[in-house]
Protein backbone atom coordinates (compact mmCIF):
# COMPACT_ATOMS: atom_id res chain seq x y z
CA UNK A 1 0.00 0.00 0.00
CA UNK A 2 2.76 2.32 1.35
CA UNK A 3 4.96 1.37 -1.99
CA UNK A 4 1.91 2.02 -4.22
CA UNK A 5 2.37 6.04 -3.48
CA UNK A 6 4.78 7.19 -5.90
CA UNK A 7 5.81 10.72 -6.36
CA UNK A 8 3.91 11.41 -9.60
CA UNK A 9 0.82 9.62 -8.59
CA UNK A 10 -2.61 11.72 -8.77
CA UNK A 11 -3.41 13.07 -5.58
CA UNK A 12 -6.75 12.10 -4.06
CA UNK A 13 -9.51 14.72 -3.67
CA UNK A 14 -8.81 15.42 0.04
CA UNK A 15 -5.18 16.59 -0.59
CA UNK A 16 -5.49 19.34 -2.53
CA UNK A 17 -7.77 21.40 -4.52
CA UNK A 18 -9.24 20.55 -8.10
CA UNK A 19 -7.32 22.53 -10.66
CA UNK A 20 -4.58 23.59 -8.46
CA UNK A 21 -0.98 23.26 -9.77
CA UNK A 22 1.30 20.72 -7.42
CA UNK A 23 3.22 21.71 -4.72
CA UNK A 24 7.08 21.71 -6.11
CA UNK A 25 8.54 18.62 -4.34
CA UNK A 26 11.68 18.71 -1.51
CA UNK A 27 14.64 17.29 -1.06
CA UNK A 28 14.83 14.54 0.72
CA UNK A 29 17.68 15.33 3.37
CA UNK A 30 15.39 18.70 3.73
CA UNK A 31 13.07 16.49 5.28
CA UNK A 32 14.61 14.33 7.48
CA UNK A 33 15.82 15.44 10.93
CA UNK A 34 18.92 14.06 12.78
CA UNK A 35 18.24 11.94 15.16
CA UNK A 36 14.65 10.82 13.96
CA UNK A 37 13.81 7.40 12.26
CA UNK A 38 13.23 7.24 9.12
CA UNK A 39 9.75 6.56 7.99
CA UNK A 40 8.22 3.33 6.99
CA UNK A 41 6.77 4.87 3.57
CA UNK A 42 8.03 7.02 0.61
CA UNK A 43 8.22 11.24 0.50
CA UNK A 44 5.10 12.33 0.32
CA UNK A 45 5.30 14.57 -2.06
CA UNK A 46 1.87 16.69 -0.71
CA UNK A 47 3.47 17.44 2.30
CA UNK A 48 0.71 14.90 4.61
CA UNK A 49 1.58 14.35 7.89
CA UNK A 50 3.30 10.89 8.65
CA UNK A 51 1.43 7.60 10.10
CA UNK A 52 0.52 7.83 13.56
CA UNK A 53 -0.36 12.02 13.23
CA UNK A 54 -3.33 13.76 12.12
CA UNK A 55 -5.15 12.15 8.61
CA UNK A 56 -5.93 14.07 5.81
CA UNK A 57 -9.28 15.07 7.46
CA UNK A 58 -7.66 17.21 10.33
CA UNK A 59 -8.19 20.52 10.52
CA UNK A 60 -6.03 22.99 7.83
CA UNK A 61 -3.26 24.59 9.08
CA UNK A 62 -2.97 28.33 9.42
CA UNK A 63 -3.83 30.25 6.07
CA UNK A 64 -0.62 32.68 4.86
CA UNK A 65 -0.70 34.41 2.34
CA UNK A 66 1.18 33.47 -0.86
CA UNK A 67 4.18 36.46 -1.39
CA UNK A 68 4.12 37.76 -5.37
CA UNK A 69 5.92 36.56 -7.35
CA UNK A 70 8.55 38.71 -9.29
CA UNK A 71 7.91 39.48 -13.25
CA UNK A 72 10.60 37.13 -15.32
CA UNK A 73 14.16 39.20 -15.52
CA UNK A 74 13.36 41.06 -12.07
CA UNK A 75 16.55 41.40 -10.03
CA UNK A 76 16.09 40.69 -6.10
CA UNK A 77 18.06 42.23 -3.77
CA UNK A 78 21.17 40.15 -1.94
CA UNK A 79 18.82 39.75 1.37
CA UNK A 80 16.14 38.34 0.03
CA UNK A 81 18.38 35.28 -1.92
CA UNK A 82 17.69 32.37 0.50
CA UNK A 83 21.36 31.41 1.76
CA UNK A 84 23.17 28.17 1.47
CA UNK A 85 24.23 25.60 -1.01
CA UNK A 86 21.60 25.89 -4.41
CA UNK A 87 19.08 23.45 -4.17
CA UNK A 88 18.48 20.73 -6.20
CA UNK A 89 16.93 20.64 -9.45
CA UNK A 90 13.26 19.63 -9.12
CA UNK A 91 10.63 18.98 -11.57
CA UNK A 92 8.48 21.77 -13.13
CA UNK A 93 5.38 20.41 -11.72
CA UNK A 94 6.61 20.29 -8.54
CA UNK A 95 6.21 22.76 -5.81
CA UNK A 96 7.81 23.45 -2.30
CA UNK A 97 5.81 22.50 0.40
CA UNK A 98 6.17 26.27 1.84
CA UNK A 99 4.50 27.62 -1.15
CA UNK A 100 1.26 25.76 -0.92
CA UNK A 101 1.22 26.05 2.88
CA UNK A 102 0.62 29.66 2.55
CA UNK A 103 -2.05 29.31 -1.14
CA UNK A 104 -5.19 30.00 -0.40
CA UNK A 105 -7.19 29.18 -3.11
CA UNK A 106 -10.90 30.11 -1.96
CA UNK A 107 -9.59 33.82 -0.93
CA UNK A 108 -11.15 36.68 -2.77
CA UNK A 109 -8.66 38.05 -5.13
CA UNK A 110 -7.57 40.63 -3.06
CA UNK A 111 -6.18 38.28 -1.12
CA UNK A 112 -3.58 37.41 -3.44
CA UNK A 113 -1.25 40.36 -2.68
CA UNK A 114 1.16 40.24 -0.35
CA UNK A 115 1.05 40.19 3.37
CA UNK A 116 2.76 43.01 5.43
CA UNK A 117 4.40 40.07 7.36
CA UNK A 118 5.71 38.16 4.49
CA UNK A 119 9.17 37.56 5.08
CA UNK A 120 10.42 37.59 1.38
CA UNK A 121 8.31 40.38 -0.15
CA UNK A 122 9.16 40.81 -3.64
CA UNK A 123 8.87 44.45 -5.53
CA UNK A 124 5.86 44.82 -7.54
CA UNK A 125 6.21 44.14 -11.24
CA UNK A 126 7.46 47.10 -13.35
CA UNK A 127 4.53 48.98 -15.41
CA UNK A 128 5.68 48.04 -18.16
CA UNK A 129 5.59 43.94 -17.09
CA UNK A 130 2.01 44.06 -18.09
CA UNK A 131 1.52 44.62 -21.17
CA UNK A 132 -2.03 43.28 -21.25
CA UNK A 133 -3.48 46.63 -19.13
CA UNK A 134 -1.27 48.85 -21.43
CA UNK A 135 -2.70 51.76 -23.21
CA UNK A 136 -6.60 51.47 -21.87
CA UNK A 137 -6.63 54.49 -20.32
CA UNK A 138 -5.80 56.67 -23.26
CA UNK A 139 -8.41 54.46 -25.13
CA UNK A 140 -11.23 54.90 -22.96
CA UNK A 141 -10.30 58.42 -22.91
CA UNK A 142 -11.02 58.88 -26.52
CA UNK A 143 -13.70 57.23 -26.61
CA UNK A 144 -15.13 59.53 -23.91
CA UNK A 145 -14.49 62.33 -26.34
CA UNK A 146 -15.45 60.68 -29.52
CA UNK A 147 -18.55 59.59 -27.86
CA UNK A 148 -19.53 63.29 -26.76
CA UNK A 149 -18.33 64.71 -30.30
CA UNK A 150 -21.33 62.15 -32.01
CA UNK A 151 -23.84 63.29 -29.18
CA UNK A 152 -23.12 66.93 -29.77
CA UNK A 153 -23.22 66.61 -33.43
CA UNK A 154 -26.55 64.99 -33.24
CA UNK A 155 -28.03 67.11 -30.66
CA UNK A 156 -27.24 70.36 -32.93
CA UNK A 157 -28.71 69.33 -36.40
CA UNK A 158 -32.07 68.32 -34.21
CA UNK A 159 -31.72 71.62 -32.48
CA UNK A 160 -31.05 73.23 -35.41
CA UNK A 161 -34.07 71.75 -36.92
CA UNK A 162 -36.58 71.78 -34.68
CA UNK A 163 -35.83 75.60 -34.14
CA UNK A 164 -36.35 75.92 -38.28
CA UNK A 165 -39.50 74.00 -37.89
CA UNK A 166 -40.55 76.08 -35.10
CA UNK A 167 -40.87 73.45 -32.59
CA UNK A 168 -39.03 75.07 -29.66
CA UNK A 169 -41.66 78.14 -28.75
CA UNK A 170 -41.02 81.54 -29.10
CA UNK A 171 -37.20 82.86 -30.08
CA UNK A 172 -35.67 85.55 -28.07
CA UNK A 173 -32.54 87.56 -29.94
CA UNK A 174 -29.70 88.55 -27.78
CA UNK A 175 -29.64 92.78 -27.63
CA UNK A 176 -26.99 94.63 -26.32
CA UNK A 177 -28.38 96.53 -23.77
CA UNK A 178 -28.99 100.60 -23.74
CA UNK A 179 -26.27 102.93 -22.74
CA UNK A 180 -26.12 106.32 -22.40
CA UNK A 181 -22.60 107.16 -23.27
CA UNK A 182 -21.48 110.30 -23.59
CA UNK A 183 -20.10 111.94 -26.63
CA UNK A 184 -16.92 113.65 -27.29
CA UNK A 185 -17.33 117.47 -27.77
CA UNK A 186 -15.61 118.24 -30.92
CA UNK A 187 -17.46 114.92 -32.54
CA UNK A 188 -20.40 115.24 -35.08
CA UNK A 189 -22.83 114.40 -32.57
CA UNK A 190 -21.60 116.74 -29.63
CA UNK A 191 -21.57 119.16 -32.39
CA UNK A 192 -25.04 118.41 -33.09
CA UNK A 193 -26.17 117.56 -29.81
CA UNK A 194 -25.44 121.56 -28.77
CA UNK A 195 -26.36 123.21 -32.07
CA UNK A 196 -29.77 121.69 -32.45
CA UNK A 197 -31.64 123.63 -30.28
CA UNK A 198 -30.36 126.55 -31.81
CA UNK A 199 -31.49 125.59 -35.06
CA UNK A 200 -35.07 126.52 -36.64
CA UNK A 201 -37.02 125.72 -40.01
CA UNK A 202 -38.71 128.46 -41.61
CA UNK A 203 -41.68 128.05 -43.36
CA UNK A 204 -42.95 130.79 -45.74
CA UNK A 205 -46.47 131.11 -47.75
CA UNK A 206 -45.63 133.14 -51.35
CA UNK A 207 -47.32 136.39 -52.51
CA UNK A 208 -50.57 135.92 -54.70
CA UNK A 209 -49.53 131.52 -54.48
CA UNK A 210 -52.36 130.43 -51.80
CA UNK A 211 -51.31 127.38 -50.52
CA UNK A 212 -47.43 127.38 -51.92
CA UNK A 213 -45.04 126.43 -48.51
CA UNK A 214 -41.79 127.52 -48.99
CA UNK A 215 -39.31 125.78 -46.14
CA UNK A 216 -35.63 126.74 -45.56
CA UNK A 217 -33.40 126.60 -42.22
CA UNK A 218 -31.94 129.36 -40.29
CA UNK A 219 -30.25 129.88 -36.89
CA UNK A 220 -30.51 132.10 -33.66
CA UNK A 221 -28.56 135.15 -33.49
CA UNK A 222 -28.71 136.38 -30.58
CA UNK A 223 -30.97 136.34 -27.33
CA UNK A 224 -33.16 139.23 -28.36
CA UNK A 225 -35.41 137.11 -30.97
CA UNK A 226 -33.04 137.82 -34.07
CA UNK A 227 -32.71 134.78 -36.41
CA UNK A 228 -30.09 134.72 -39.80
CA UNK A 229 -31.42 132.85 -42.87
CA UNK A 230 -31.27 133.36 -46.78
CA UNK A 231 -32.62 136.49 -48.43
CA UNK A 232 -34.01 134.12 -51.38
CA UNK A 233 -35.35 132.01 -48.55
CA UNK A 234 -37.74 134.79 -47.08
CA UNK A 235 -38.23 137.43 -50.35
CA UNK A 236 -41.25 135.36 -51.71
CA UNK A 237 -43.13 137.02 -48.15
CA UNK A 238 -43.79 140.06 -49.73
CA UNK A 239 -42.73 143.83 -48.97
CA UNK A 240 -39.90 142.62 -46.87
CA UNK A 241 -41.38 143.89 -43.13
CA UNK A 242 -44.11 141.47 -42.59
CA UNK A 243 -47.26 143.20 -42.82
CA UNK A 244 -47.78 143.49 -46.91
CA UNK A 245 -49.98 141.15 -48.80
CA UNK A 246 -46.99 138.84 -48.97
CA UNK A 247 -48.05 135.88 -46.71
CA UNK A 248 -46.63 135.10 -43.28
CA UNK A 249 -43.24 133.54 -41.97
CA UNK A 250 -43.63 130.87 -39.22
CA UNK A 251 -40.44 129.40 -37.35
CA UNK A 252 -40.15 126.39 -35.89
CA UNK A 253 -37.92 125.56 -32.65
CA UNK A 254 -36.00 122.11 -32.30
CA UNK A 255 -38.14 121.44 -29.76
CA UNK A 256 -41.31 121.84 -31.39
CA UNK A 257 -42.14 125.37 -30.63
CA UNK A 258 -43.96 127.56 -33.42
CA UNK A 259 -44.11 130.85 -33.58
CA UNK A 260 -44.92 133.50 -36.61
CA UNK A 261 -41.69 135.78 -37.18
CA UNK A 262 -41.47 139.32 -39.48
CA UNK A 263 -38.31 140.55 -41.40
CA UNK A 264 -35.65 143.09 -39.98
CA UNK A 265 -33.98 143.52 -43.49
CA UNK A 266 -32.82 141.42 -46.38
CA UNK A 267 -29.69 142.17 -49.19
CA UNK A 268 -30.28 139.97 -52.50
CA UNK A 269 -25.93 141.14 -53.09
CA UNK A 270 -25.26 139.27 -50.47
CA UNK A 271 -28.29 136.66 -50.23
CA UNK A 272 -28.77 137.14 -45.86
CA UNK A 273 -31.58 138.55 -44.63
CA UNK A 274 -32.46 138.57 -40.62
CA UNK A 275 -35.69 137.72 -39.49
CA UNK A 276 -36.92 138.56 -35.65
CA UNK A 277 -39.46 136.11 -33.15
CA UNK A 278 -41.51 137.96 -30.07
CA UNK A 279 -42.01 136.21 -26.53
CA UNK A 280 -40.05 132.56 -27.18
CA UNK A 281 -38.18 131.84 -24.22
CA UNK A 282 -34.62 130.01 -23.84
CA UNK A 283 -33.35 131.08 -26.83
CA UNK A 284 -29.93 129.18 -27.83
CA UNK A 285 -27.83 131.43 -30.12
CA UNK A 286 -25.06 129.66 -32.13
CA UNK A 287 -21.41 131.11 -31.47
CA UNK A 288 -19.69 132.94 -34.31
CA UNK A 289 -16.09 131.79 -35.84
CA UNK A 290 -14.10 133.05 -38.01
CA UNK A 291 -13.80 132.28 -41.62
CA UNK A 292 -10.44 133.80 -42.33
CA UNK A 293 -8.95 130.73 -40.38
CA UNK A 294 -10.66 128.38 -42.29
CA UNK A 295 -8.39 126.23 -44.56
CA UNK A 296 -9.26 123.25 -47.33
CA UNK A 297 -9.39 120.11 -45.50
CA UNK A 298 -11.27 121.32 -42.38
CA UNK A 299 -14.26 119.11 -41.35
CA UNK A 300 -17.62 120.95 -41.08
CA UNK A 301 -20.59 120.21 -40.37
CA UNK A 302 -24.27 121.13 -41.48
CA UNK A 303 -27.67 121.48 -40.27
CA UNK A 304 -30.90 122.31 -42.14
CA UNK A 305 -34.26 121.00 -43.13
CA UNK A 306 -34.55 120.02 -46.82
CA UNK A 307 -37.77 119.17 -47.74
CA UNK A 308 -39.14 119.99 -44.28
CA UNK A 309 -37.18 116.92 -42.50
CA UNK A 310 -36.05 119.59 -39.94
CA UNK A 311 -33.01 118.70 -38.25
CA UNK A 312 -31.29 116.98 -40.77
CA UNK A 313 -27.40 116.63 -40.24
CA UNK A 314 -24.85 116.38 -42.48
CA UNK A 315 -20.98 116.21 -42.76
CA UNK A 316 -18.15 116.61 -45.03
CA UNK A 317 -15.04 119.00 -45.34
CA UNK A 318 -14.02 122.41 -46.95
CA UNK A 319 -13.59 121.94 -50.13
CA UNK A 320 -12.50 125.11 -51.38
CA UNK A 321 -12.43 128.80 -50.38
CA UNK A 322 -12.68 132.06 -51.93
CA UNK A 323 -14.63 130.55 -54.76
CA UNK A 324 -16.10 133.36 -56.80
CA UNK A 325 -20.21 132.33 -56.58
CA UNK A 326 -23.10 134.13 -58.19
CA UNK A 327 -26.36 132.70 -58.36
CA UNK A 328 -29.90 134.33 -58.77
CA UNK A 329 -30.99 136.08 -61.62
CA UNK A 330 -32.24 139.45 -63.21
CA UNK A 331 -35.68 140.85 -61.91
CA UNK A 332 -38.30 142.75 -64.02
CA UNK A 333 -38.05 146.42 -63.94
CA UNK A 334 -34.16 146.26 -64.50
CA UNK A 335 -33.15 145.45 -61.07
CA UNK A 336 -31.01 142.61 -59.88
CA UNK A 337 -31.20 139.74 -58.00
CA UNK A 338 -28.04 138.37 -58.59
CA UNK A 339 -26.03 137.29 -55.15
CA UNK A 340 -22.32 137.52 -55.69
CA UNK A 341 -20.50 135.79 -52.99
CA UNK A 342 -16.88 134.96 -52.13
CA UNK A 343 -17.76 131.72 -50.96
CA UNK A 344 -16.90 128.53 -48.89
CA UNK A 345 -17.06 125.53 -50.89
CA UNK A 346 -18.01 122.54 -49.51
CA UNK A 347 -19.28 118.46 -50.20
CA UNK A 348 -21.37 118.52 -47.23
CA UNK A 349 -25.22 118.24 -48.86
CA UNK A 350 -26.61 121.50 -47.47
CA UNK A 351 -30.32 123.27 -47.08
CA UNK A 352 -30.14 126.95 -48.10
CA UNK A 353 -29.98 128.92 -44.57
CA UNK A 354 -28.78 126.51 -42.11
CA UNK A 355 -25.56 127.33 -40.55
CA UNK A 356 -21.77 125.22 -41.94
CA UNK A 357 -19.90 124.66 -38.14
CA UNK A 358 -16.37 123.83 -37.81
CA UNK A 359 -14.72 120.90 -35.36
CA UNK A 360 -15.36 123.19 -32.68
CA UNK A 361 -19.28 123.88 -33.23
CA UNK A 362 -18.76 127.55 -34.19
CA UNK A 363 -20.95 128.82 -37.55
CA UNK A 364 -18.34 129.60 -40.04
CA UNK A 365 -20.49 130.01 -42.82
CA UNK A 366 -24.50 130.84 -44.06
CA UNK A 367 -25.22 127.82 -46.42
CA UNK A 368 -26.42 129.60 -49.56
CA UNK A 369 -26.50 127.56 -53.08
CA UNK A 370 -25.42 124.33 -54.70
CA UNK A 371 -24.29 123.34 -58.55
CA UNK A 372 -26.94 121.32 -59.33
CA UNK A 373 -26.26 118.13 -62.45
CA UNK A 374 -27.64 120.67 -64.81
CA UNK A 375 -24.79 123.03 -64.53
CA UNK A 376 -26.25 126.20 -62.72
CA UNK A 377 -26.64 127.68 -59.45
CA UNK A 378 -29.68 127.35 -58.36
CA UNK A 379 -30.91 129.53 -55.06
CA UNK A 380 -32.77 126.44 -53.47
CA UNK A 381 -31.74 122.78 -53.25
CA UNK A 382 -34.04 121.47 -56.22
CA UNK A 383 -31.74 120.11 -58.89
CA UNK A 384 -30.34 118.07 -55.99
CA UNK A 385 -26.48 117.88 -54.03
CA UNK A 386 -23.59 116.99 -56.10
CA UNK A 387 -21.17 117.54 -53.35
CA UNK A 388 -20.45 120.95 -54.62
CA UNK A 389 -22.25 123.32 -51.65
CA UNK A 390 -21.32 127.09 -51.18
CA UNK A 391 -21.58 129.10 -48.30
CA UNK A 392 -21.45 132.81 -47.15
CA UNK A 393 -18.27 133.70 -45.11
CA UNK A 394 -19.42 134.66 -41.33
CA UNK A 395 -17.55 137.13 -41.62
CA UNK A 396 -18.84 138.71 -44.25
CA UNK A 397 -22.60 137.77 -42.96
CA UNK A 398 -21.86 139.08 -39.40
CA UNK A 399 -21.21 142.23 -41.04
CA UNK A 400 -24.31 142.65 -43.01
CA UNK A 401 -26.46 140.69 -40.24
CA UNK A 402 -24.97 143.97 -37.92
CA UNK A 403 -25.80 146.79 -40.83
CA UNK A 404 -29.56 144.89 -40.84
CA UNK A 405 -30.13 144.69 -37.20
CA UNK A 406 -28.95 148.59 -36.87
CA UNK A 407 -29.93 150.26 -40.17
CA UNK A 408 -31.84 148.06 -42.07
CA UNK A 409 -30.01 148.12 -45.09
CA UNK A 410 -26.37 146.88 -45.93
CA UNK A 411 -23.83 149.30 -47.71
CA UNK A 412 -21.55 147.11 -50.29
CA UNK A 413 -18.21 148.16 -50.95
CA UNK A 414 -17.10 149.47 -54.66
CA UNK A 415 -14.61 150.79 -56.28
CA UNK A 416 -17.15 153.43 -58.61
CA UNK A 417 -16.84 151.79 -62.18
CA UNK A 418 -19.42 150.16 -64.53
CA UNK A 419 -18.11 146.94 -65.91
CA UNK A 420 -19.06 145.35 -69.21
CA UNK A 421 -20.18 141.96 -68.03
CA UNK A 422 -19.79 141.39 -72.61
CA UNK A 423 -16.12 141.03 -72.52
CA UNK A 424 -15.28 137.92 -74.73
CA UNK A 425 -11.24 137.94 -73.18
CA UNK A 426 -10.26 137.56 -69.82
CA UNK A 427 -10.86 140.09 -67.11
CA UNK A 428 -13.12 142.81 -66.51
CA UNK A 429 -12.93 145.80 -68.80
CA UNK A 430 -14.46 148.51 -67.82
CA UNK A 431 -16.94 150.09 -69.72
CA UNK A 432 -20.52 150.10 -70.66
CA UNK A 433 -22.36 146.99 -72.39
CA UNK A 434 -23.48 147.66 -76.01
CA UNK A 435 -26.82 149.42 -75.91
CA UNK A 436 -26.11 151.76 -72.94
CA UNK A 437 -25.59 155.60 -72.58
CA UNK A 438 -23.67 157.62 -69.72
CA UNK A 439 -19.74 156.95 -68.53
CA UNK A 440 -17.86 154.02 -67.01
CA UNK A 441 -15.87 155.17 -64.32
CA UNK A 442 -17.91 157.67 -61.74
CA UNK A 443 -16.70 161.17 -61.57
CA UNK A 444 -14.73 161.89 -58.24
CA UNK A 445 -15.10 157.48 -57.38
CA UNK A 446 -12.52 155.39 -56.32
CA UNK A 447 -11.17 154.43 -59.35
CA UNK A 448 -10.99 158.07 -61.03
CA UNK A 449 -8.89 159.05 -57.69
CA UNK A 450 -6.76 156.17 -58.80
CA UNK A 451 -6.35 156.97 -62.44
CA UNK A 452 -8.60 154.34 -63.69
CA UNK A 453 -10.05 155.14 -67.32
CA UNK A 454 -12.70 153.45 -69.54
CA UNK A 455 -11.09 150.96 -71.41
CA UNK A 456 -8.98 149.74 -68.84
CA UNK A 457 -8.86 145.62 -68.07
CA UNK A 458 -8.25 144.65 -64.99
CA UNK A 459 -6.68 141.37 -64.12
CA UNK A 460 -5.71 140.92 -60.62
CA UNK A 461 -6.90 142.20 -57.63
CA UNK A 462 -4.04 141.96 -54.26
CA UNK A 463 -1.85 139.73 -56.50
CA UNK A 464 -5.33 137.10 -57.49
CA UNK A 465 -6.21 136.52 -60.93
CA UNK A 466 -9.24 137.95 -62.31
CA UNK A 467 -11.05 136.26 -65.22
CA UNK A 468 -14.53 137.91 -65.81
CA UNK A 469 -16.56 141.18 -64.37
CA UNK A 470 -18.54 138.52 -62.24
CA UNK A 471 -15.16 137.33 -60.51
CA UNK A 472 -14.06 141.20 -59.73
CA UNK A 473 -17.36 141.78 -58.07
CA UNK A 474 -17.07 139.18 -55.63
CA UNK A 475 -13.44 140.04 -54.63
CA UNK A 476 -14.50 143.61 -54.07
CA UNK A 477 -18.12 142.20 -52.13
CA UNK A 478 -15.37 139.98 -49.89
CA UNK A 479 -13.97 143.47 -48.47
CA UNK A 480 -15.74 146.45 -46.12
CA UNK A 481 -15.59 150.03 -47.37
CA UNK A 482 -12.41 151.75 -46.48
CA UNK A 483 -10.60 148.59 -47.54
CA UNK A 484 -7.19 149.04 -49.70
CA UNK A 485 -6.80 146.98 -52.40
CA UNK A 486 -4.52 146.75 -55.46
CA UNK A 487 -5.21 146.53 -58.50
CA UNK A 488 -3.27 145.31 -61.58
CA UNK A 489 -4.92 147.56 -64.90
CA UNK A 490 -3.80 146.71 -68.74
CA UNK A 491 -4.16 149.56 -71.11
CA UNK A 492 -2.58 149.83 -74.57
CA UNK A 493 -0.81 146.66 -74.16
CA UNK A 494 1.65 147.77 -70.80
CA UNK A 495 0.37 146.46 -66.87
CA UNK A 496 0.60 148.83 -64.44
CA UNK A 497 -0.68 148.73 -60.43
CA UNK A 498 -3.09 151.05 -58.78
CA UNK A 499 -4.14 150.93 -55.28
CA UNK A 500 -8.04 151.92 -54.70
CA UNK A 501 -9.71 152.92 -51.15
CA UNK A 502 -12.67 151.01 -51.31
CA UNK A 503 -16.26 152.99 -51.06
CA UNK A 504 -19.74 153.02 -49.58
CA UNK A 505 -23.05 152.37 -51.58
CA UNK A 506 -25.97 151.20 -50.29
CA UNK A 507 -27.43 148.07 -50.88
CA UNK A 508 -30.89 147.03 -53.65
């Protein structure tokens, strides 16, 4: 029976577990003691305790925890090499007793790693000894992400439709929310924003035209009432002081105020005429500039009501100054109505009356006329802007807005000559037009004191070119009376210079 157990014999069911691998097998001097007999049977190879002890049905021995075991190539440490001679070779099925003492093969798999009291603890494996867990967190990590990519993708388009379909109620638009900033002074709208209120439309009803409105812009002088417009915005009112057959003249404030208004005085020469308001209240006059420091280039800006849109502002820049203007037209009877102007040019669109401001909000100009596509001048804005918009120097209309306000009237400088406005070549000639009786040059004038005959051209005036009788009047309109100016006269083929003291003559 005892000979019958060999080493390689299958265990029986009580020895060890089903599926377990055997215990590798010891030495056989490892398990004998000195001193001891010798059993009566072979090793067991399972470790059982000899005849005479405890059967296989005893109670287990103490569980212990099986140590790990090192990944293949790991180095261990000098202290943890068991000392001694190298044991014996043993079969690969084999297995120390030691080993399977401490297996325990119904523990949870926790159970598995190491005990704190193991006396041969090896180092855990080296990352990179398990190649089986590498790389799954990256991959579940973009799967994560691809995942939410498809969901967000999805979600969108049905979104996107439903919204199109109008399944998902009523749609709210995102809106900045109101501010009330400020704005800089010397900007278009701080400009605006303090000349408004001094700003009015003027509405006028035309002589023997029942029904005709006639609108045009003008701008508060002063806080006595008196108000600065065009003269060919107001003359269709009648006699000129408000209480002919003529029709009335109604302003209208910025802020809504209306109120009827009569005429102080008017000067077709220079196209101003001032206009006066009773009992209106918190009057804002404009301040004045001046035009002399005007240059090309400067930004203006405009205010006026064309077509009645009171209000209306525009911008642009000088384009030009000292640009020789006349617009109007000759009157039945023999008198004229033709404005001559030195003017400010200007591609800001423009309403006749309203006032031209520089950067600063100062009125540096009367706006007056515009070329129209056709090629003239008209006196109101009906042909339409072209970006070519002329306005009266303040100066020059502070003047005459001073002579109206005091006298009534305007006095217009001249030099005392009649010029023939038929001269084919260029520059004025003075001298009558075919048709006409009397003399040229006026007996004791400014230009007789200077030696000026009839005959003469004359081509510059203070060192600028003169081209026609039109362009001569408007430099000598640009001046005051007492003015000196100089003036280069051909006669007989020589050029000589003359310098004239400017006169008085009241104005049409």
């Amino acid at each position: 029976m005892d000979e019958g157990k060999a080493a390689g014999q299958r265990p029986t069911w009580w020895s060890r577990p089903r599926g377990a691998r055997a215990p590798r097998p010891v030495a056989k001097d490892a398990r004998t003691v000195q001193g001891a007999p010798a059993p009566l049977h072979g090793e067991d190879p399972y470790g059982t305790p000899p005849y005479g002890g405890p059967g296989p049905w005893a109670p287990a021995p103490p569980v212990q925890r099986p140590t790990a075991t090192p990944a293949q190539g790991t180095t261990l440490p000098p202290q943890a090499q068991a000392p001694g001679p190298a044991p014996e070779a043993v079969p690969e099925h084999a297995a120390s007793p030691g080993v399977f003492a401490r297996y325990d093969p119904w523990a949870p798999p926790s159970a598995a790693a190491p005990h704190p009291a193991a006396p041969h603890t090896a180092h855990p494996p080296h990352p990179e000894a398990s190649p089986r867990h590498r790389g799954r967190p990256a991959t579940a990590v973009a799967g994560a992400v691809l995942l939410a990519l498809v969901a967000g993708t999805v979600g969108g388009g049905i979104g996107a439709y439903a919204q199109r379909q109008g399944d998902i109620g009523t749609i709210q638009l995102s809106q900045a929310p109101a501010q009330d900033t400020g704005r800089a002074p010397d900007s278009v709208a701080g400009i605006a924003g303090r000349a408004l209120p001094g700003v009015v439309t003027i509405q006028v009803r035309g002589a023997g035209e029942p029904g005709e409105l006639g609108t045009g812009t003008g701008f508060v002088l002063d806080g006595r009432g008196h108000l600065l417009t065009n003269h060919h915005v107001v003359e269709s009112a009648g006699n000129g002081n408000g209480d002919g057959d003529g029709g009335g003249i109604r302003v209208v404030f910025h802020g809504g105020e209306t109120t009827t208004a009569e005429i102080v005085g008017t000067d077709s020469g220079y196209d101003l005429a001032v206009l006066k308001v009773e009992g209106v209240s918190g009057l804002s006059p404009l301040p004045l500039g001046n035009s002399d420091s005007v240059r090309v280039g400067d930004p203006v800006v405009a205010i006026g009501s064309p077509y009645g849109l009171a209000g209306t502002v525009t911008t642009g820049i000088v384009s030009a100054t000292e640009r020789p203007v006349t617009a109007g037209g000759e009157e039945e009877g023999g008198g004229s109505d033709i404005s001559y102007v030195e003017a400010l040019q200007t591609d800001a669109p423009i309403n006749p009356g309203g006032p031209l401001m520089d950067a600063g909000g100062r009125v540096i100009g009367v706006n007056s006329a515009i070329r129209s596509a056709s090629g003239d001048l008209p006196r109101t804005d009906t042909g339409g802007s072209i970006g070519l918009g002329f306005a009266i120097p303040v100066n020059q209309a502070r003047r005459v807005a001073e002579e109206l306000i005091n006298t009534g009237r305007a006095t217009h400088p001249v030099i005392g000559v009649t010029i023939d406005m038929g001269h084919p070549a260029e520059g004025a000639r003075v001298g009558l037009s075919a048709g006409r009786e009397g003399t040229a040059v006026v007996p004791g004038g400014p230009a007789d004191a200077a030696g000026i005959e009839e005959g003469d051209v004359i081509t510059e005036v203070d060192g600028v070119r003169v081209r026609s009788g039109e362009e001569l009047i408007v430099r000598i309109r640009a001046r005051r009376p007492g003015d000196r100016l100089e003036l280069t006269v051909e006669r007989g083929g020589g050029r000589r210079s003359v310098e004239v003291v400017l006169g008085s003559a009241g104005g049409p």
